[in-house]
C-alpha atoms as a PDB file:
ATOM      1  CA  UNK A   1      59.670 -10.723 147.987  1.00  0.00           C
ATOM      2  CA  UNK A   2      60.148  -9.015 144.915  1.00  0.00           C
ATOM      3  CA  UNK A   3      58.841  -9.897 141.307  1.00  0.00           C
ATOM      4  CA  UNK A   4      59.538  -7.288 138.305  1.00  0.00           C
ATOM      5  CA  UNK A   5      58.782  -8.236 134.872  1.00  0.00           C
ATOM      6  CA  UNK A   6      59.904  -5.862 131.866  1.00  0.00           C
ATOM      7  CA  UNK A   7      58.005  -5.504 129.135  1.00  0.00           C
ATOM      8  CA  UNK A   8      58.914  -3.181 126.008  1.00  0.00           C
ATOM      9  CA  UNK A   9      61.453  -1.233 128.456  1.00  0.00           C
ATOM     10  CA  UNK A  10      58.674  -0.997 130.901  1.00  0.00           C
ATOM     11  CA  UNK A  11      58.287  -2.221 134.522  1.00  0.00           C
ATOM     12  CA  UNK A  12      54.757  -4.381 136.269  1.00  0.00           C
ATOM     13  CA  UNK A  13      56.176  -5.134 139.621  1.00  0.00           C
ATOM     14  CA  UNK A  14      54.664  -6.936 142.803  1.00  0.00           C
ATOM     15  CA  UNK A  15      56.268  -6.364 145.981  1.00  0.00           C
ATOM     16  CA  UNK A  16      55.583  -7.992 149.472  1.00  0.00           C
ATOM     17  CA  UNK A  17      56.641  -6.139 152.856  1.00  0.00           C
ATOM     18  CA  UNK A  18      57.243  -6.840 156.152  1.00  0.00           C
ATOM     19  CA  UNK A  19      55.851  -4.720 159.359  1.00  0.00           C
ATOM     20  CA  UNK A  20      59.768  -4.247 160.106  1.00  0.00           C
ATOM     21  CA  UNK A  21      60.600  -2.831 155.946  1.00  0.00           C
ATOM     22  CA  UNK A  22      57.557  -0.251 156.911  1.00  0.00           C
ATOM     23  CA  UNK A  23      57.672   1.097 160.668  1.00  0.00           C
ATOM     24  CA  UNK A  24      60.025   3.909 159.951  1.00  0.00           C
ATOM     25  CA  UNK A  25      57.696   4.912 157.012  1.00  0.00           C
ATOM     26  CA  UNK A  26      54.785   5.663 159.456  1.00  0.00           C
ATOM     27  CA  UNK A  27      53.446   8.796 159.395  1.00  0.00           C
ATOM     28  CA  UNK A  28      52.711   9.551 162.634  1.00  0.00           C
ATOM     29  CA  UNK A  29      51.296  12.606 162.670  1.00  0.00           C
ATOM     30  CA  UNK A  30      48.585  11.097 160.629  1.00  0.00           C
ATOM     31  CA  UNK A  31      48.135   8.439 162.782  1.00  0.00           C
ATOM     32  CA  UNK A  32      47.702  10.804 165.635  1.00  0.00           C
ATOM     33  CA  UNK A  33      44.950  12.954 164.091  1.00  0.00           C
ATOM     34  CA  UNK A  34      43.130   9.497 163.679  1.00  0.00           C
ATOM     35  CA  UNK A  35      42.845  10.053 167.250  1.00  0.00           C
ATOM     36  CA  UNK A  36      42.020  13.765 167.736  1.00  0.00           C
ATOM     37  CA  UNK A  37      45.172  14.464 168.341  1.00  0.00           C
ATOM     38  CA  UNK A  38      47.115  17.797 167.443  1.00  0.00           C
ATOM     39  CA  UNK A  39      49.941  16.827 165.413  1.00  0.00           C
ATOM     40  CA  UNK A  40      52.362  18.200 168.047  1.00  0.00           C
ATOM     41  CA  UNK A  41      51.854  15.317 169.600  1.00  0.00           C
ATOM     42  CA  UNK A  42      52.889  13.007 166.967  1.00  0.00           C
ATOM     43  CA  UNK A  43      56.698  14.353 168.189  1.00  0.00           C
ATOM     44  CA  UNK A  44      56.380  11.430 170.885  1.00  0.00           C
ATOM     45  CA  UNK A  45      57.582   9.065 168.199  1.00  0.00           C
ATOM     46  CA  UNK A  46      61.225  10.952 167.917  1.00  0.00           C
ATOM     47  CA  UNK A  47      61.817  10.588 171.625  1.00  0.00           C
ATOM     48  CA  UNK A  48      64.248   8.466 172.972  1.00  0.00           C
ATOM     49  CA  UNK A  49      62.137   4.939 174.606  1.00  0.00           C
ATOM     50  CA  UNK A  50      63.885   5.743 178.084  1.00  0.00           C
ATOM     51  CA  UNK A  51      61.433   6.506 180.805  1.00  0.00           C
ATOM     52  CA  UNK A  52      63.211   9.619 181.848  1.00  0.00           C
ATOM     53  CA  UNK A  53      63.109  11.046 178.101  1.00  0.00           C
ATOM     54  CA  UNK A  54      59.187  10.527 177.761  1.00  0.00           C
ATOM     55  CA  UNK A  55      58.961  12.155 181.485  1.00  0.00           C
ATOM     56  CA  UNK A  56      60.689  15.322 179.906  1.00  0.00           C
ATOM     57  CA  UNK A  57      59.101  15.064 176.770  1.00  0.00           C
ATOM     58  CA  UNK A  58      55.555  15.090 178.774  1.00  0.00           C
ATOM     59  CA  UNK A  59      56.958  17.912 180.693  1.00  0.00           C
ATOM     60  CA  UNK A  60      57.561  20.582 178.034  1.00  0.00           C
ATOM     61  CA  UNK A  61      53.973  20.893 177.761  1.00  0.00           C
ATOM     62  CA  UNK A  62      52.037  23.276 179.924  1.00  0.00           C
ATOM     63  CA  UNK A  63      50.159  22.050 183.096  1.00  0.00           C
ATOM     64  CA  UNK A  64      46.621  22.024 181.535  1.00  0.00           C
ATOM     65  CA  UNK A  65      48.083  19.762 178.341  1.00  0.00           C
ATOM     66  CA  UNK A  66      50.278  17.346 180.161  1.00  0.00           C
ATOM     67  CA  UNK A  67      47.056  14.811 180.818  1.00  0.00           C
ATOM     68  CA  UNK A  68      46.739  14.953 176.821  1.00  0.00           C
ATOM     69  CA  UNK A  69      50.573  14.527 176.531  1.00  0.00           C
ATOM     70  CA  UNK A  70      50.368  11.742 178.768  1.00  0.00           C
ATOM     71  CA  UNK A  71      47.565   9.884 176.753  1.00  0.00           C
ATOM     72  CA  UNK A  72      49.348  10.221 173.850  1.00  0.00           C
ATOM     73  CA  UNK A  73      52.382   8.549 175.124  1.00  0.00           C
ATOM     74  CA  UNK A  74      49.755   5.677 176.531  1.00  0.00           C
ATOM     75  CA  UNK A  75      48.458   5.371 172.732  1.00  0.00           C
ATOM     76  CA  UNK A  76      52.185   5.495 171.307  1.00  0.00           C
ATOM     77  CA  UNK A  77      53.428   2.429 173.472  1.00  0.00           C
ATOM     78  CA  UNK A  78      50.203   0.058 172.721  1.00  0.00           C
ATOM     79  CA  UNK A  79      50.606   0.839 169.540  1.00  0.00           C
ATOM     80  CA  UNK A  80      54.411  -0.243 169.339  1.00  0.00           C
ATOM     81  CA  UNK A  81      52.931  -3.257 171.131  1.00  0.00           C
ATOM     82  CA  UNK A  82      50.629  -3.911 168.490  1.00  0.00           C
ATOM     83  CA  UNK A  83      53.272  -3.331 165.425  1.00  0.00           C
ATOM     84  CA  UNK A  84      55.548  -5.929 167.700  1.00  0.00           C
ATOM     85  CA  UNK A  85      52.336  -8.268 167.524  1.00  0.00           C
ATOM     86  CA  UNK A  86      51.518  -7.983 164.386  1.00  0.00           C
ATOM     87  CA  UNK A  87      55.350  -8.527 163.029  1.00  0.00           C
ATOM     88  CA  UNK A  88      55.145 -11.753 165.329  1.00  0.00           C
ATOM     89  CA  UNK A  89      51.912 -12.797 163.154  1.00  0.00           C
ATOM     90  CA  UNK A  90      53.716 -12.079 159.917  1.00  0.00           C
ATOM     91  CA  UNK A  91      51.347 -10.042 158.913  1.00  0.00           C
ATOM     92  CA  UNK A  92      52.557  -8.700 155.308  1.00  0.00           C
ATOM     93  CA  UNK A  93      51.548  -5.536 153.062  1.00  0.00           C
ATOM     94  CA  UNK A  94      51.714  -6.316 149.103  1.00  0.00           C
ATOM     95  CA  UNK A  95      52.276  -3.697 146.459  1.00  0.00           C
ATOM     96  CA  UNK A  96      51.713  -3.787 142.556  1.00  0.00           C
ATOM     97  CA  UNK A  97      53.144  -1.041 140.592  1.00  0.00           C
ATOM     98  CA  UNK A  98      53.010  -0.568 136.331  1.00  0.00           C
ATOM     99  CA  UNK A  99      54.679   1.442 134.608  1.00  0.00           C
ATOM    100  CA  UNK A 100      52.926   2.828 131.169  1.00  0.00           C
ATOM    101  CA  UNK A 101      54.005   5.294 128.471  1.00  0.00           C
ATOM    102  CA  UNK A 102      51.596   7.806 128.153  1.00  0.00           C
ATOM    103  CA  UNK A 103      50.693  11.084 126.665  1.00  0.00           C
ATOM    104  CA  UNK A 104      47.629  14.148 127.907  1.00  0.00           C
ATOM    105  CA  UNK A 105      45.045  14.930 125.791  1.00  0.00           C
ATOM    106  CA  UNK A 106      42.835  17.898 127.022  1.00  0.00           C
ATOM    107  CA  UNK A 107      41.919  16.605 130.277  1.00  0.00           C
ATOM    108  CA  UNK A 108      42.496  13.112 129.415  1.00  0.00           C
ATOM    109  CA  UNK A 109      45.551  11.167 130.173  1.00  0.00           C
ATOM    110  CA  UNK A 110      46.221   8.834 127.301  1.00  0.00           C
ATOM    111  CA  UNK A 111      47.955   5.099 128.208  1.00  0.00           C
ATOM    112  CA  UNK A 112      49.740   3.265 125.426  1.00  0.00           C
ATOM    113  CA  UNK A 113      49.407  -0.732 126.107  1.00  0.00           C
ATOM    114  CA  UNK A 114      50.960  -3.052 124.800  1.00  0.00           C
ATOM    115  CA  UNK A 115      48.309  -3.934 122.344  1.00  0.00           C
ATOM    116  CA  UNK A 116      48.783  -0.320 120.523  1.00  0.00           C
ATOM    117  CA  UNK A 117      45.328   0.477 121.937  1.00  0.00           C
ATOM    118  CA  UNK A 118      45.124   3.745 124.331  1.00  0.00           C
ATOM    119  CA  UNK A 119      43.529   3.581 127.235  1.00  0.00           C
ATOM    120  CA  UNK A 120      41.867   6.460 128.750  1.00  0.00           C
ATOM    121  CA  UNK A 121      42.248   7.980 131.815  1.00  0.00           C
ATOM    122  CA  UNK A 122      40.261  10.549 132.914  1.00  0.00           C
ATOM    123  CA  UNK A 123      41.277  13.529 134.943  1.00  0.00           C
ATOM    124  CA  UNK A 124      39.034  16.295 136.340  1.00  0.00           C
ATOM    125  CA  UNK A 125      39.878  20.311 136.019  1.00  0.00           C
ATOM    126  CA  UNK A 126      40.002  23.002 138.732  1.00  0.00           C
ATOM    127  CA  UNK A 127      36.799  25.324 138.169  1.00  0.00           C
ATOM    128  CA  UNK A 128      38.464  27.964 140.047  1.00  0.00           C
ATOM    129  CA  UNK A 129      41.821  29.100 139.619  1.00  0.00           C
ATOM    130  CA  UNK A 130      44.285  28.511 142.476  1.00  0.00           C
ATOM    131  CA  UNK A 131      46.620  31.890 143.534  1.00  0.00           C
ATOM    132  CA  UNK A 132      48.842  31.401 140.420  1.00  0.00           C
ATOM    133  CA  UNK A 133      46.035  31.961 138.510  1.00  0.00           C
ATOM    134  CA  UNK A 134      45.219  28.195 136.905  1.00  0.00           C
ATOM    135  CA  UNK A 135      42.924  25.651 137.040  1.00  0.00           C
ATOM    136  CA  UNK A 136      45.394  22.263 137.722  1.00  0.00           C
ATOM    137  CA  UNK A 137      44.143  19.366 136.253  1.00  0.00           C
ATOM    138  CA  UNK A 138      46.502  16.203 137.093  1.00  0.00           C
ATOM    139  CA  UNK A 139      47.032  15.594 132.633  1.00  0.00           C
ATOM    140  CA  UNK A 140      48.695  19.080 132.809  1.00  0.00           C
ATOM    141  CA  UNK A 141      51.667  17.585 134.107  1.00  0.00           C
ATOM    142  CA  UNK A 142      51.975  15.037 131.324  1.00  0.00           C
ATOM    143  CA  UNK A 143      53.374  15.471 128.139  1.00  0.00           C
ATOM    144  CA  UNK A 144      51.265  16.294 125.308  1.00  0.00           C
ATOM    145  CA  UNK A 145      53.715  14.856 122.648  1.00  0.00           C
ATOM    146  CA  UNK A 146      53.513  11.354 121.280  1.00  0.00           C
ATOM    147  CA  UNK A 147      57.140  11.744 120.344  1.00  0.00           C
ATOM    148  CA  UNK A 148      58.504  12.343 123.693  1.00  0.00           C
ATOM    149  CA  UNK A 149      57.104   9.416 125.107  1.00  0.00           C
ATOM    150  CA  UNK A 150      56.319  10.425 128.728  1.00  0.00           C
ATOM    151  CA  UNK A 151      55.941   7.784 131.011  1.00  0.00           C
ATOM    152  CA  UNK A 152      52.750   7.128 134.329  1.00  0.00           C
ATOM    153  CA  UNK A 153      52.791   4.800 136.990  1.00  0.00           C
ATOM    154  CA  UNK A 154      49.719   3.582 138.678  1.00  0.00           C
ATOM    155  CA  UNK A 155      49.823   1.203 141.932  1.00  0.00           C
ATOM    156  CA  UNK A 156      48.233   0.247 145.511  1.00  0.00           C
ATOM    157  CA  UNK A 157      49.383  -1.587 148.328  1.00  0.00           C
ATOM    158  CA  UNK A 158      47.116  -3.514 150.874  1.00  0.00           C
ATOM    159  CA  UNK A 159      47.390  -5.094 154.574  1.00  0.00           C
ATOM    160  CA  UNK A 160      44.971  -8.343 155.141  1.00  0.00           C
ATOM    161  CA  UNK A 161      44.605  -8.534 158.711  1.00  0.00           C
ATOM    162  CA  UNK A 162      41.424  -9.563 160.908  1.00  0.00           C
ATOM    163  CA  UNK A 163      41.642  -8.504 164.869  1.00  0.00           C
ATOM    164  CA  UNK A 164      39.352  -9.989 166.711  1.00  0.00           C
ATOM    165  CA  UNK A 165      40.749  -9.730 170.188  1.00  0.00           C
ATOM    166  CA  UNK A 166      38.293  -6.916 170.729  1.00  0.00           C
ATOM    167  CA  UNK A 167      36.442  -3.641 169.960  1.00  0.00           C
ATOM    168  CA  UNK A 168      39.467  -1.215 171.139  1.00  0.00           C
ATOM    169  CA  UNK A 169      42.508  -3.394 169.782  1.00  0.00           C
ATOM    170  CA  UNK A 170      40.749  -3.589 166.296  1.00  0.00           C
ATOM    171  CA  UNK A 171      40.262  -0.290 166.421  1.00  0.00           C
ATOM    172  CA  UNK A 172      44.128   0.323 166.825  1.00  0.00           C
ATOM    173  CA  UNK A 173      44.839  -2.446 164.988  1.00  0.00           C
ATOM    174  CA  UNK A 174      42.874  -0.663 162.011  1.00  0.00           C
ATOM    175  CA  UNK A 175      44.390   2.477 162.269  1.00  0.00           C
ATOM    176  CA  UNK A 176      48.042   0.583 162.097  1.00  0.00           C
ATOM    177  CA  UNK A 177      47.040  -1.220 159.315  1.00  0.00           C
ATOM    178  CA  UNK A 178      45.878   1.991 157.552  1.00  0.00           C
ATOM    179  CA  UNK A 179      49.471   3.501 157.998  1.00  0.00           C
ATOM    180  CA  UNK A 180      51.301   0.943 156.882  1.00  0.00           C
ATOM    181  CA  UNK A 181      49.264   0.630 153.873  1.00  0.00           C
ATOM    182  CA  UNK A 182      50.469   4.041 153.453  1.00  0.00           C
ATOM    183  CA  UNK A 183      53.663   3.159 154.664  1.00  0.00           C
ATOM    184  CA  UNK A 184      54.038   0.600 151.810  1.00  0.00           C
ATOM    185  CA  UNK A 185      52.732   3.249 148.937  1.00  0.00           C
ATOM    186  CA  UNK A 186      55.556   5.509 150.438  1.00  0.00           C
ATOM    187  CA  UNK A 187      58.493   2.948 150.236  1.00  0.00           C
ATOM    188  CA  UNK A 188      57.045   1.649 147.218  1.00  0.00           C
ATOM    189  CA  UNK A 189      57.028   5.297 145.330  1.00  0.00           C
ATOM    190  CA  UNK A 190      60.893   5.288 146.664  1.00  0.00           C
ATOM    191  CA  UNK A 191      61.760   2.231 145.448  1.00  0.00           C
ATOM    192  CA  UNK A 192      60.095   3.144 141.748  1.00  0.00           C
ATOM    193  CA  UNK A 193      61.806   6.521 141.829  1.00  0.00           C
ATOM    194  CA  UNK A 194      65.068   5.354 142.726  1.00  0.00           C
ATOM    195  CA  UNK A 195      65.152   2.014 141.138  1.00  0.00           C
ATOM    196  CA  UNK A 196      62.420   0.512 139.053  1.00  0.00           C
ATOM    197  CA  UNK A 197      61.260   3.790 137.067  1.00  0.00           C
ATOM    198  CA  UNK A 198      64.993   4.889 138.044  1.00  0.00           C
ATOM    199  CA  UNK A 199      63.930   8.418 137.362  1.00  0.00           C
ATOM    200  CA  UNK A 200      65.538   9.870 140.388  1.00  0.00           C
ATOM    201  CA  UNK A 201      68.498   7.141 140.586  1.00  0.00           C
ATOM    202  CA  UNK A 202      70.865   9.941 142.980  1.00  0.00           C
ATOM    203  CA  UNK A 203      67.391  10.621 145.377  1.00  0.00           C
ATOM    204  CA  UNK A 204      68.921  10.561 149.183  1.00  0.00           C
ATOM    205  CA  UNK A 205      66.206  11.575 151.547  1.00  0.00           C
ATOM    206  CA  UNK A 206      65.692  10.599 154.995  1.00  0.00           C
ATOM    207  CA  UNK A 207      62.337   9.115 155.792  1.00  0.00           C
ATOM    208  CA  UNK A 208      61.301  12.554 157.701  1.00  0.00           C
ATOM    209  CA  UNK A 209      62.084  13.976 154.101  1.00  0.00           C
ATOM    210  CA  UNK A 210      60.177  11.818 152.294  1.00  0.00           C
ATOM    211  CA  UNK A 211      57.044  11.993 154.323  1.00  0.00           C
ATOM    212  CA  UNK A 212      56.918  16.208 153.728  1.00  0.00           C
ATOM    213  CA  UNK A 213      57.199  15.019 150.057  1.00  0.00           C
ATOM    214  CA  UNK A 214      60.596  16.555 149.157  1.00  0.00           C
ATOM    215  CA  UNK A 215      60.950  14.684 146.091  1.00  0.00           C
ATOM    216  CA  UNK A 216      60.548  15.330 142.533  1.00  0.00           C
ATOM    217  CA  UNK A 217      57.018  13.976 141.230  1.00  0.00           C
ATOM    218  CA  UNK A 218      54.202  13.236 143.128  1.00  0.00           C
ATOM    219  CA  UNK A 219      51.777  10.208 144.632  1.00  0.00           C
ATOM    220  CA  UNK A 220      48.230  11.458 144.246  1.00  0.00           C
ATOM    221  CA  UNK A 221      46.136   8.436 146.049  1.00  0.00           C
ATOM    222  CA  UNK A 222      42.244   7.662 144.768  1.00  0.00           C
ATOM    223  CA  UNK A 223      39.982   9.841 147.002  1.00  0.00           C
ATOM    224  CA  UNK A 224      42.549  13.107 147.464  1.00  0.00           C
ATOM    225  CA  UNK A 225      41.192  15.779 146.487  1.00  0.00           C
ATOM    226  CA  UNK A 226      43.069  16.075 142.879  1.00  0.00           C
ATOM    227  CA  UNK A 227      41.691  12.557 142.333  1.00  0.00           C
ATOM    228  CA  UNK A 228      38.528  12.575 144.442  1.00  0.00           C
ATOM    229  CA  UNK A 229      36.457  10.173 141.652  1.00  0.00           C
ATOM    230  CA  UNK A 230      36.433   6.620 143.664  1.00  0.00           C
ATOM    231  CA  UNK A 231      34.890   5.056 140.348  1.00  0.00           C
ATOM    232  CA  UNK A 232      38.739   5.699 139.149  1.00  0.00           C
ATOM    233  CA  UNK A 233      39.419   2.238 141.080  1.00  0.00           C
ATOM    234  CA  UNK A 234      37.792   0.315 138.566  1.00  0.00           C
ATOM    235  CA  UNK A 235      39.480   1.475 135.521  1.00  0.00           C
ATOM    236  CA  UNK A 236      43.024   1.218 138.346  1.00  0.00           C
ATOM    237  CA  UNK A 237      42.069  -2.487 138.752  1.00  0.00           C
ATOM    238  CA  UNK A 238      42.057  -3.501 135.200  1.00  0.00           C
ATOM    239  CA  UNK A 239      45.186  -2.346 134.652  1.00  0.00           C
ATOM    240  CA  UNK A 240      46.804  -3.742 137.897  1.00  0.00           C
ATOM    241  CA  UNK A 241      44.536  -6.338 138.800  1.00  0.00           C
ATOM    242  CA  UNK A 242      43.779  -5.818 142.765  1.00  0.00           C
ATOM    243  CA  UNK A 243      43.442  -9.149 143.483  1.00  0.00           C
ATOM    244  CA  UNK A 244      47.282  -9.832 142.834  1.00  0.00           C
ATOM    245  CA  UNK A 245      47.254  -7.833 145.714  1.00  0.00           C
ATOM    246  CA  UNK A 246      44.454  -9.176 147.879  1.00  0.00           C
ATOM    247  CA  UNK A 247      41.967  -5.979 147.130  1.00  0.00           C
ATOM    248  CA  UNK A 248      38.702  -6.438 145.771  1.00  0.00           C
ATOM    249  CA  UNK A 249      36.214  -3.812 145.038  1.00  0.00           C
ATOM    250  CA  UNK A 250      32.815  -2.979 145.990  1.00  0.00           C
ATOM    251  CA  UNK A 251      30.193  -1.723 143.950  1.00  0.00           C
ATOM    252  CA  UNK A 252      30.681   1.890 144.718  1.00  0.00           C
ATOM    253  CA  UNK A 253      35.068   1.888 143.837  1.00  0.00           C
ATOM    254  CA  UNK A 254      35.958   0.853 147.641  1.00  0.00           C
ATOM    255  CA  UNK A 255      38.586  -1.359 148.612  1.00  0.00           C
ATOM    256  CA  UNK A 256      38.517  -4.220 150.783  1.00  0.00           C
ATOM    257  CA  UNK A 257      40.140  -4.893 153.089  1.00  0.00           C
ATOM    258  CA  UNK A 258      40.000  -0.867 154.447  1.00  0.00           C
ATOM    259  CA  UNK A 259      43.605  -0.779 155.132  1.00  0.00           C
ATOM    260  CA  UNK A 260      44.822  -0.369 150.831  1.00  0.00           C
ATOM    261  CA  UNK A 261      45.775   2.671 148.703  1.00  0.00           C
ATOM    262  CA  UNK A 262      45.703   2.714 145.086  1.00  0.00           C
ATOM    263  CA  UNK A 263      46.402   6.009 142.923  1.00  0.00           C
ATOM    264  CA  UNK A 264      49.090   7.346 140.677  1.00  0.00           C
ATOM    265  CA  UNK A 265      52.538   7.982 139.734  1.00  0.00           C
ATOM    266  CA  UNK A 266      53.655  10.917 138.089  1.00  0.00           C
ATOM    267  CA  UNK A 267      57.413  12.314 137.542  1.00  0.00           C
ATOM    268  CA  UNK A 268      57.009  15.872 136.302  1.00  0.00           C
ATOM    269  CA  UNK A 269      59.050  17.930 138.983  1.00  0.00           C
ATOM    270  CA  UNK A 270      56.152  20.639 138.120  1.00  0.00           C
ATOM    271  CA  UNK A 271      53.576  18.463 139.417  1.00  0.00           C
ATOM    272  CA  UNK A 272      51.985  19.536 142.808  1.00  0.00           C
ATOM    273  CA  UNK A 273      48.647  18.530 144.612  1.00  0.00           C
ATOM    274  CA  UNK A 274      45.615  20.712 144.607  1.00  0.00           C
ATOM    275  CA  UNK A 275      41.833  20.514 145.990  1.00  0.00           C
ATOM    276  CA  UNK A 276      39.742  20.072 142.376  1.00  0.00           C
ATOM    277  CA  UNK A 277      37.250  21.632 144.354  1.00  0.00           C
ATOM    278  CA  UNK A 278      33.069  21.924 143.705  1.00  0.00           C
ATOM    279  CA  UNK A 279      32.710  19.839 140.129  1.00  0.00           C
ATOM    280  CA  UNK A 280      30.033  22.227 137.840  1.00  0.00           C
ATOM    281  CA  UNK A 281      27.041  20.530 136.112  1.00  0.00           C
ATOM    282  CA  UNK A 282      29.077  21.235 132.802  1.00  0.00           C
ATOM    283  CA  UNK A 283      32.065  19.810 134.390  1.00  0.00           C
ATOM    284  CA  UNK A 284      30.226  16.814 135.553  1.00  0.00           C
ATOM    285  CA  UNK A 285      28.358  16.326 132.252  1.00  0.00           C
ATOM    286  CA  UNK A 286      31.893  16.598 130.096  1.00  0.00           C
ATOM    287  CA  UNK A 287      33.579  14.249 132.837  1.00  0.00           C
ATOM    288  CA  UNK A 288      30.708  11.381 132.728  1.00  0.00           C
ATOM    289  CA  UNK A 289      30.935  11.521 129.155  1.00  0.00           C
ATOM    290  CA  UNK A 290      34.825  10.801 129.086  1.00  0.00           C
ATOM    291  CA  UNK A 291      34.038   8.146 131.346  1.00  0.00           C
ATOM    292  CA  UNK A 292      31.751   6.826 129.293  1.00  0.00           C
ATOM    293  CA  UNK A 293      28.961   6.797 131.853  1.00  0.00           C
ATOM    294  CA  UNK A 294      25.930   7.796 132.448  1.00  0.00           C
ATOM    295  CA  UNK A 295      25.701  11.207 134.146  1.00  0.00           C
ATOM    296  CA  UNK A 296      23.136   9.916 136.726  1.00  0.00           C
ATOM    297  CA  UNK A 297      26.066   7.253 137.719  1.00  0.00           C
ATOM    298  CA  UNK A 298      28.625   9.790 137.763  1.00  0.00           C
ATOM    299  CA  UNK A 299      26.460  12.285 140.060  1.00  0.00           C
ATOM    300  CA  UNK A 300      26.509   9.066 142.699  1.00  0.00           C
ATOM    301  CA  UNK A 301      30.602   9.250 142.720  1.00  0.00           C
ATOM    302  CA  UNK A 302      30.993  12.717 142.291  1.00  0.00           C
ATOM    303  CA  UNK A 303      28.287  14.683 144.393  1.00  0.00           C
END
């Protein structure tokens, strides 16, 4: 299900997913590390389902990891069980996605609604300078003219699902749930690229591709480390309205249920990810004040 609506040449969409549309977008290594598991190990999802190919598979490790090879192929196949269950139960992952023309100002990036009023967002600075020599701040990678009319997405995606068939299986379910949540902000970025934004119309990548990143712009989520201010949900909500999507928000910025993403959109083919790192008392003081909070408030999110 699919629901776009265009407003002033700009796109609010809401999109609902299968398990199916999202298995080949897991990121397995991820999944595995959930687990304590090297990512090496993660290379169990490219191998053929044969008995004989998992057997060889297990067998190009040495002696003293072939247990841990072996428990990894354990944890791959009840968790291909559980995908099969869950697809059974129709379980579904929603996305919202808007699209906003925007300009930077400072450290601020600066939304243009539809009323004409801007709406702030933001952004906090690197107080140490990476190897090129800057301090990244996520508005450096939007345009700071009016006239040009640069453009921001903003979006999450969610999975509703309750497990109650007991402490282990929710625990796997959980961690499922959690990838395809990312699973559905990955397809979803695609789709927006490709299609909806349309900003990278010739894109061909295969998944494998796409989960290293290897396209132009960049998906910073609420909690990295270039967006590491949780309180960010809030201002995220009122412009996307969770609930659409079946999030709501606790009083500290978290999302229920645990399995949703929410975070940004941005096109520049300069834009990277970087750690913003330890957040200064002057830092803190400036960002609070952006936020329009108080700087006790801020501290709770920030330190």
């Amino acid at each position: 299900m699919v629901s776009v609506v265009r407003s002033s040449g700009l796109v609010n969409m809401q999109k609902e997913y299968t398990v199916g549309d999202l298995a080949p977008y897991i990121n397995w290594p991820y999944f595995f590390h959930a687990w304590g598991f090297p990512a090496r190990y993660a290379s169990i999802a490219q191998v053929h389902d044969c008995l004989s190919c998992r057997q060889q598979w297990v067998g190009s490790f040495s002696v003293e990891e072939q247990p841990r090879a072996k428990e990894a192929v354990r944890l791959y196949e009840s968790s291909l069980d559980m995908l099969r269950s869950l697809s059974i139960q129709k379980v579904r992952i929603n996305g919202r996605f808007r699209l906003f023309r925007c300009h930077s100002n400072d450290d601020n990036i600066v939304l243009e609604l539809n009323n004409g009023k801007p709406y702030i967002l933001p952004m906090l600075r690197q107080q140490t300078s990476n190897a090129e020599g800057y301090c990244l701040c996520l508005a450096d990678f939007v345009s700071e003219e009016k006239d040009f009319r640069d453009e921001i997405g903003v979006f999450c995606t969610s999975v509703d699902y309750s497990d109650s068939t007991g402490q282990d299986s929710s625990l796997l379910t959980q961690t499922l749930c959690d990838r395809l949540a990312e699973a559905g902000a990955e397809r979803l970025h695609e789709e927006v690229r490709k299609r909806y934004w349309g900003y990278a119309p010739e894109e061909s990548l295969q998944v494998n591709e796409l989960l290293e990143g290897k396209y132009v712009g960049i998906r910073p989520a609420v909690g990295y480390p270039c967006l590491p201010d949780l309180s960010l949900n809030f201002l995220l909500d009122e412009l996307l309205d969770f609930s659409e999507a079946g999030i709501r928000l606790t009083e500290h910025g978290m999302m229920i249920p645990h399995a949703s993403v929410s975070g940004l959109m941005l096109q520049s083919s300069s834009a990277q990810y970087f750690s913003v790192g330890r957040i200064s008392e002057e830092q803190l003081e400036d960002y609070a004040r952006r936020r329009q909070l108080p700087v006790d408030i801020m501290r709770k999110y920030l330190c």
